[in-house]
Protein backbone atom coordinates (compact mmCIF):
# COMPACT_ATOMS: atom_id res chain seq x y z
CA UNK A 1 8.95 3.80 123.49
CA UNK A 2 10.85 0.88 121.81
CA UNK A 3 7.88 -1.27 122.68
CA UNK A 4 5.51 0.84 121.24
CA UNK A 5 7.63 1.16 117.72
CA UNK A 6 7.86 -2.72 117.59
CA UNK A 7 4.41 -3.20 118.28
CA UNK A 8 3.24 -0.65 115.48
CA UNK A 9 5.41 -2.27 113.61
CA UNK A 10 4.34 -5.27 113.22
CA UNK A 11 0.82 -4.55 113.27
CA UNK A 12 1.60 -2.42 110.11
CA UNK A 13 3.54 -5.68 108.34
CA UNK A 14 0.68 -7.81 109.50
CA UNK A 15 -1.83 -5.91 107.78
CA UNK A 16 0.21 -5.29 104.80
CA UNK A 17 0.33 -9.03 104.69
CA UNK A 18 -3.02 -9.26 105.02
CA UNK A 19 -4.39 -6.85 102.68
CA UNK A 20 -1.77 -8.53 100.02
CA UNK A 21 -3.18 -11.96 99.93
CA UNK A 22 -6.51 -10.47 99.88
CA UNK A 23 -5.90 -8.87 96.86
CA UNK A 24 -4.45 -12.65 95.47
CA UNK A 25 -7.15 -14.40 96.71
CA UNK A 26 -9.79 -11.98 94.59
CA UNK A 27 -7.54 -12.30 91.90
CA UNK A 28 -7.07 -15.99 91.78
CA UNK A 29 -10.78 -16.26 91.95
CA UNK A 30 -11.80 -13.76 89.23
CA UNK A 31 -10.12 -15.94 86.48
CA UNK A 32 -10.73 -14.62 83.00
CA UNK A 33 -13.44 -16.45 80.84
CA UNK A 34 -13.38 -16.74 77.36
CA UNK A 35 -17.13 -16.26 75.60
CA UNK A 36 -18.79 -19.02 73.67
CA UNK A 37 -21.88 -19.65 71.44
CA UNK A 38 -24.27 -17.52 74.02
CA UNK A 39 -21.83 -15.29 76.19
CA UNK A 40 -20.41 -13.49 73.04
CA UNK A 41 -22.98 -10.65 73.52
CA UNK A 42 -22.03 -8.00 75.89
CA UNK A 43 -24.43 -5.88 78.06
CA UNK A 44 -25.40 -3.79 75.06
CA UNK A 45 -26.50 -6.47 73.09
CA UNK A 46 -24.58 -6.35 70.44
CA UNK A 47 -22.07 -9.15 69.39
CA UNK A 48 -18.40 -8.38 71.65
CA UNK A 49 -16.33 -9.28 68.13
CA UNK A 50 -17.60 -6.86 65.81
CA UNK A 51 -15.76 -3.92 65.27
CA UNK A 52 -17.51 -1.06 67.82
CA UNK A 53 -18.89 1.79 65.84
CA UNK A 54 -16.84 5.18 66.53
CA UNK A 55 -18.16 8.19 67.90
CA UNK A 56 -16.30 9.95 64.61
CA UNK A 57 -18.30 8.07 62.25
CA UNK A 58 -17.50 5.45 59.57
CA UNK A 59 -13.52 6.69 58.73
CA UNK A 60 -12.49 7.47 61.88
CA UNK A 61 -11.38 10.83 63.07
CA UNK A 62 -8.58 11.50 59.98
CA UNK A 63 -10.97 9.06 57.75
CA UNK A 64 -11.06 5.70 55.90
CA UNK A 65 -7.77 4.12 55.03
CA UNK A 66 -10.21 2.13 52.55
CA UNK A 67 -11.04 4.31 49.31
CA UNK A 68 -13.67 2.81 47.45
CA UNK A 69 -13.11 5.72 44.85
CA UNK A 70 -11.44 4.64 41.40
CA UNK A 71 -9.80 7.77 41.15
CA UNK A 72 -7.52 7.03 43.81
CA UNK A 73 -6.02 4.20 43.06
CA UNK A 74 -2.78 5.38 42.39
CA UNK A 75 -1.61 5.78 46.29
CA UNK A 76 -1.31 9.80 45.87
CA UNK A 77 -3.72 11.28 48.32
CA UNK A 78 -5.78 14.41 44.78
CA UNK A 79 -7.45 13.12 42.22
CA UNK A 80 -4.70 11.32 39.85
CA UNK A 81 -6.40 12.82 36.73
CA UNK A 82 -6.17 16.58 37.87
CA UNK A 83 -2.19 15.74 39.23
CA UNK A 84 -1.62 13.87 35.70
CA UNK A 85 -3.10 16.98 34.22
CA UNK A 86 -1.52 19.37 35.92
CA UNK A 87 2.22 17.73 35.41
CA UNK A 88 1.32 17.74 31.48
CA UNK A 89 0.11 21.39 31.43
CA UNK A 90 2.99 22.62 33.30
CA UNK A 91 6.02 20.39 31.85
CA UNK A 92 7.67 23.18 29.69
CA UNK A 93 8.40 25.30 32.40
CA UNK A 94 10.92 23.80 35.34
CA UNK A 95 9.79 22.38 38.58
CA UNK A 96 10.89 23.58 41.61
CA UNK A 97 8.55 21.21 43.95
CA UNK A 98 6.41 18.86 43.25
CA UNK A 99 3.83 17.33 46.03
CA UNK A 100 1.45 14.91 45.49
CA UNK A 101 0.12 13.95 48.96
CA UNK A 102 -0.67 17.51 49.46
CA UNK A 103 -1.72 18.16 45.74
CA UNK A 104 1.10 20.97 45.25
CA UNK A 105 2.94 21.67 42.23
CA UNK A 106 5.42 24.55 42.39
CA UNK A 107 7.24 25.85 39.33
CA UNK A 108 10.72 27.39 38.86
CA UNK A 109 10.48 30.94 37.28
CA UNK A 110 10.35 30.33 33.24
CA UNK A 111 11.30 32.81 30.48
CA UNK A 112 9.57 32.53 27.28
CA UNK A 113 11.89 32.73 24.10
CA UNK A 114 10.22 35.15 22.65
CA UNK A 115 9.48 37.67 25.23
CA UNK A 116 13.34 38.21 26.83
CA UNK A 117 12.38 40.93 29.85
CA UNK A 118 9.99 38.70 30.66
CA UNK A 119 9.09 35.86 33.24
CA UNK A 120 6.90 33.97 34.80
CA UNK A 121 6.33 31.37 37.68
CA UNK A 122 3.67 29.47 38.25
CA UNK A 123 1.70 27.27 41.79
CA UNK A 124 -0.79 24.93 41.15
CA UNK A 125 -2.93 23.09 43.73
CA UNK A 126 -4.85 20.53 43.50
CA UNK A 127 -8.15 20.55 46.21
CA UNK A 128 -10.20 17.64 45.55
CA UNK A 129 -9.80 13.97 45.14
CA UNK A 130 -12.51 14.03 42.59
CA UNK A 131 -12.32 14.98 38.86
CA UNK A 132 -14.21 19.07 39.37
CA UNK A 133 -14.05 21.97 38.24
CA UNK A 134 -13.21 23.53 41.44
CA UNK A 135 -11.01 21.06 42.41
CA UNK A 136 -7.67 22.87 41.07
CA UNK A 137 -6.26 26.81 41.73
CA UNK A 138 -3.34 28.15 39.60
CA UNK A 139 -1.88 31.11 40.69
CA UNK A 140 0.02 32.40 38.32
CA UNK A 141 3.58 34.99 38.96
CA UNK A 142 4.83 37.61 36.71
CA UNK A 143 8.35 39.73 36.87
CA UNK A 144 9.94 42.33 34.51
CA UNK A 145 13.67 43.16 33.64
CA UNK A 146 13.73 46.81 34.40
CA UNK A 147 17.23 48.96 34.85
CA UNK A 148 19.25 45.26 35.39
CA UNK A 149 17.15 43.21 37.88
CA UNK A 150 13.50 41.63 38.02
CA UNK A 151 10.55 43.60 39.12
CA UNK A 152 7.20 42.00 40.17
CA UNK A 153 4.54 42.70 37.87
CA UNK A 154 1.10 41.82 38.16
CA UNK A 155 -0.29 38.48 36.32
CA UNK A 156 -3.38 38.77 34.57
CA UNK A 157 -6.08 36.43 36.23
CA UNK A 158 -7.33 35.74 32.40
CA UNK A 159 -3.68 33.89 32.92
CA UNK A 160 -4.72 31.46 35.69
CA UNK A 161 -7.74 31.07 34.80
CA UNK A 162 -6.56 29.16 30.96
CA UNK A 163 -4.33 27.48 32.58
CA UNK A 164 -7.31 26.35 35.34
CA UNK A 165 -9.21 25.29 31.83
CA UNK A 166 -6.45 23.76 30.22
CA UNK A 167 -6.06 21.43 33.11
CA UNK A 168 -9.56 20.59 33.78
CA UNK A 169 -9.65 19.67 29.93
CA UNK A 170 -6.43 17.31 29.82
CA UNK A 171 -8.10 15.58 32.97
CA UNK A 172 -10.89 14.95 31.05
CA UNK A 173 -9.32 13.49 28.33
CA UNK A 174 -7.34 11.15 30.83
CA UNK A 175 -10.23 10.06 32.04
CA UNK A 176 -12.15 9.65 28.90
CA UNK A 177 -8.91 7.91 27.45
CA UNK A 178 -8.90 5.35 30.95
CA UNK A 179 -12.79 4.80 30.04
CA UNK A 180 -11.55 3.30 26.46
């Protein structure tokens, strides 16, 4: 039985060897090659150092880091006229949040002087990186004062909607002024 173990044994190790410097041999000889002048095409045809074309398209699957746009220039990932806008037309009440890689501007409730059991709170967001219409939403918050704490009462939509148009019309004018 001994014999029998040793003899396996080394016929294992001597194959082991072998099959190793097989794989060295096939290795040494498959040296890599760098392409010149006529080998830089590869078996598509096309040229092996141009950048392959993706299977997403131009950008990529999340899109082009290049913007070509010169509305966003400013590194903030909306439209910098409708953000500019939107900080103007919103500046007397206090911010609460204000996000401009996700095009969110969040406002702290606000009571107007002249309306005491009343106040209001205000979320704007910003949809587009270009300068449209439909490229902002304001939703607009309302609360009473009734018996010692606030109440929610419902915001007219006429309310969103000015403040939608007042928006769109300061971004205009920020972009008319950049134009000058």
């Amino acid at each position: 039985m001994r014999l029998t173990k040793r003899i396996t044994l080394s016929l294992l190790s001597c194959s082991t060897v072998l099959a190793l410097s097989a794989c060295a041999e096939n290795s040494i000889k498959s040296e890599a090659k760098y392409p010149t002048g006529a080998d830089r095409t590869s078996n598509s045809g096309n040229d092996i150092y141009e950048k392959p074309e993706s299977i997403f398209g131009e950008g990529g699957i999340f899109g082009s880091r290049k913007k070509n746009d010169e509305n966003n220039n400013s590194g903030i990932a909306v439209n910098s006229f409708l953000w500019r806008a939107s900080l103007d037309t919103v500046s007397f009440m206090p911010l609460a949040s204000a996000d401009p890689f996700g095009g969110v501007i969040l406002t702290d409730w606000y009571t107007p002087p002249e309306t005491e059991g009343e106040r209001f709170k205000i979320n704007v967001f910003i949809l587009s990186r270009e300068l449209r219409s439909d490229g902002v939403r304001v939703r607009a918050f309302k609360q009473n004062f009734v018996s010692g704490k606030w109440v929610d009462a419902e915001a007219t939509p006429e309310t969103a909607r000015q403040l939608e148009d007042t928006i769109l019309t300061r971004a205009r004018q920020l972009r008319v002024a950049q134009l000058d």
